[in-house]
N, C-alpha and C. Protein backbone atom coordinates (compact mmCIF):
# COMPACT_ATOMS: atom_id res chain seq x y z
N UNK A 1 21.80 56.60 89.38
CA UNK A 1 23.00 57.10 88.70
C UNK A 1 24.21 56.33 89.24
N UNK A 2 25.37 56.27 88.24
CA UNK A 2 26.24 55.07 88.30
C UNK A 2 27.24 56.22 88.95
N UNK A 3 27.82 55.56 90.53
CA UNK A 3 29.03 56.77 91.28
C UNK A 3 30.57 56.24 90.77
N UNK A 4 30.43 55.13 89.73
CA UNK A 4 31.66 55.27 89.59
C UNK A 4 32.19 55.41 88.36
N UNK A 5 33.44 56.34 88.81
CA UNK A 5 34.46 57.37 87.74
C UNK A 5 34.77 56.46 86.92
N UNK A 6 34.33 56.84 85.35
CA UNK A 6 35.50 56.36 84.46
C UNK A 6 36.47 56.82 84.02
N UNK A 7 36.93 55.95 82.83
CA UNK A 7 38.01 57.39 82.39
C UNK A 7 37.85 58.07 81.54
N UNK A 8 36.75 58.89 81.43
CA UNK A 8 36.63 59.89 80.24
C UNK A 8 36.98 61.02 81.09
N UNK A 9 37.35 61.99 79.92
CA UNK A 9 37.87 63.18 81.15
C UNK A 9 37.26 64.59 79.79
N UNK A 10 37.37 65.39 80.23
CA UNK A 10 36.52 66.74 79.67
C UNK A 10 37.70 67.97 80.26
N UNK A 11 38.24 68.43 79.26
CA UNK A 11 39.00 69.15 80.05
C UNK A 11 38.61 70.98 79.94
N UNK A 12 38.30 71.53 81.00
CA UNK A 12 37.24 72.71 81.20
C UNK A 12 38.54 73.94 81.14
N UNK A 13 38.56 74.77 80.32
CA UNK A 13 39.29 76.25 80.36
C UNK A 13 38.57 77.37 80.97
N UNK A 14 38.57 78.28 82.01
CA UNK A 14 37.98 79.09 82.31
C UNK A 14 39.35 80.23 82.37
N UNK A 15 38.72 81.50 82.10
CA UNK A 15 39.32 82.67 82.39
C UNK A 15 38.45 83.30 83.75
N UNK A 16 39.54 83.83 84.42
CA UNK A 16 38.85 84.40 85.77
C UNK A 16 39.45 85.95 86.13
N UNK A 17 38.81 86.58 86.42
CA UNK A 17 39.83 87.96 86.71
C UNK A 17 40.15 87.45 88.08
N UNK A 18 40.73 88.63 88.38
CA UNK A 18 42.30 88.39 89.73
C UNK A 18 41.50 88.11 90.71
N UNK A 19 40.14 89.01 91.06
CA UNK A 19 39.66 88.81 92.17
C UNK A 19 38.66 87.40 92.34
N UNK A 20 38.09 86.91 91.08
CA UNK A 20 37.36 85.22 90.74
C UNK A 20 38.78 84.16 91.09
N UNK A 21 39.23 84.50 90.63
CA UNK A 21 40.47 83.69 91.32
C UNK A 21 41.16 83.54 92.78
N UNK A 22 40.59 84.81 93.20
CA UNK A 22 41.30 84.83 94.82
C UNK A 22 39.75 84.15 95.72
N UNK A 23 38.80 83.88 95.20
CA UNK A 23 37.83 83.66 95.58
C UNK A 23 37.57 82.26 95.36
N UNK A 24 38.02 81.46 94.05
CA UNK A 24 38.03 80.11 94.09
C UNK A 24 39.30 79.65 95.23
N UNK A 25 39.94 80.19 95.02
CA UNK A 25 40.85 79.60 95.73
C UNK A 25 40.98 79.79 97.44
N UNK A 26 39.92 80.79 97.64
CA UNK A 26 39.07 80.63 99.08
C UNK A 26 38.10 79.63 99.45
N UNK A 27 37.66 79.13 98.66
CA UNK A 27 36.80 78.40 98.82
C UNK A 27 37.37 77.33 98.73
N UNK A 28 38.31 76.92 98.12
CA UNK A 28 38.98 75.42 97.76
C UNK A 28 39.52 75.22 99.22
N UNK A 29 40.34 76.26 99.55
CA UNK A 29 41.52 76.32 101.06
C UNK A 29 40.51 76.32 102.12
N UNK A 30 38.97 76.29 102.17
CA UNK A 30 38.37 76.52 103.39
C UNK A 30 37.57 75.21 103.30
N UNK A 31 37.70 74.67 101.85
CA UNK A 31 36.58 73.75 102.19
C UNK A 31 37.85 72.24 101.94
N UNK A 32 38.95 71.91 102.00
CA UNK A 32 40.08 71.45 102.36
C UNK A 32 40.22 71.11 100.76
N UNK A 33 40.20 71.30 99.69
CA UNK A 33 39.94 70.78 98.55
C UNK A 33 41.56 71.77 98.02
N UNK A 34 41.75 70.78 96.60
CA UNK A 34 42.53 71.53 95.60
C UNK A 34 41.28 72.54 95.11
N UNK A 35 41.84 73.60 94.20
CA UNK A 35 41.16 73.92 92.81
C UNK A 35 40.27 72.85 91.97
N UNK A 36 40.94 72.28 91.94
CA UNK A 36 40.26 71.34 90.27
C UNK A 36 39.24 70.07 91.12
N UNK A 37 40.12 69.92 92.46
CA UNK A 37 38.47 69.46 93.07
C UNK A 37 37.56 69.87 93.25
N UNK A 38 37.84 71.01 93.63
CA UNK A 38 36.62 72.24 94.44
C UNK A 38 35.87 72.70 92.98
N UNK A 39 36.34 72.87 91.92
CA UNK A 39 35.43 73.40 90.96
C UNK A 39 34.58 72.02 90.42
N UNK A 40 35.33 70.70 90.12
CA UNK A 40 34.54 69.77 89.79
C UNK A 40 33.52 69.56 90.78
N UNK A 41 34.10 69.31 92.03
CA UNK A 41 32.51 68.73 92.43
C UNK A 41 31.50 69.80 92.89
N UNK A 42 32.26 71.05 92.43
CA UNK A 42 30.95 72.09 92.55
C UNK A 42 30.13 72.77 91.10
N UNK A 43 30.47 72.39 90.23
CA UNK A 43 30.50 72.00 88.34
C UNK A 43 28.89 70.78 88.82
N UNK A 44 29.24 69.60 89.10
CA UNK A 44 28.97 68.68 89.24
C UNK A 44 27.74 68.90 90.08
N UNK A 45 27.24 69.33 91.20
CA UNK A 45 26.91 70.17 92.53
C UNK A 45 25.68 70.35 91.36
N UNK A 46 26.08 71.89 90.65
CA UNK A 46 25.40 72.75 89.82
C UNK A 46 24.57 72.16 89.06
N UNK A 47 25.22 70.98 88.01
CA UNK A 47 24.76 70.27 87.05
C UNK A 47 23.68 69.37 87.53
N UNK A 48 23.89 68.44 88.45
CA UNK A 48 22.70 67.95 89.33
C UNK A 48 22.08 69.16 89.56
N UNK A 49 21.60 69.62 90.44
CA UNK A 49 21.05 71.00 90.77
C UNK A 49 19.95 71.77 89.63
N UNK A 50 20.49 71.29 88.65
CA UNK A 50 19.98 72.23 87.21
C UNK A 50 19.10 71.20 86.88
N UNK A 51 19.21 69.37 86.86
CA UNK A 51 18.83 68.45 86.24
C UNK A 51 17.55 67.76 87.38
N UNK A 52 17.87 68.64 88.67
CA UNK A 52 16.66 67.74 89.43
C UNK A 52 17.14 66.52 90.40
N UNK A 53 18.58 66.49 90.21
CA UNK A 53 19.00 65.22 90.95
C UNK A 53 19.62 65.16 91.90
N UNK A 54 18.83 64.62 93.07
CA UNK A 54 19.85 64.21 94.63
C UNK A 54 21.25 64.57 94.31
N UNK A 55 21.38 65.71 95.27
CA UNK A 55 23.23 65.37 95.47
C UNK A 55 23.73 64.54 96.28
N UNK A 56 24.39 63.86 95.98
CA UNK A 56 25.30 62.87 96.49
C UNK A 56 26.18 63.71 97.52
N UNK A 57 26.46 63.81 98.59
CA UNK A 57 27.18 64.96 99.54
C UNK A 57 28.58 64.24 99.02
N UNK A 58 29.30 63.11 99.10
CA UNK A 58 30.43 62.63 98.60
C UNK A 58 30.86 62.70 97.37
N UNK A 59 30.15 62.99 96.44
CA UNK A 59 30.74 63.31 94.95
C UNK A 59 31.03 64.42 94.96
């Protein structure tokens, strides 16, 4: 699999109640990440995960 980013971009809407939200954003602040990092490369994480494929620990 090819590690480098192009520029296509996918832009993801989620609704979260108050407390899914205080919880991403625990996880983003603990694991040193924004939001929109912390959900992509854990989106990403998942999607490998589902497909069978090595995670890359850096993506």
């Amino acid at each position: 699999m090819n590690n480098q980013r192009t520029t296509r971009k996918v832009k993801l809407q989620v609704w979260l109640t108050e407390q899914e939200h205080e919880l991403l954003q625990q996880a983003a602040t603990e694991t040193g990440q924004g939001m929109s990092s912390y959900v992509r490369s854990t989106v990403l994480k998942a999607i490998k995960a589902d497909l069978g494929v090595t995670v890359n620990p850096e993506v």
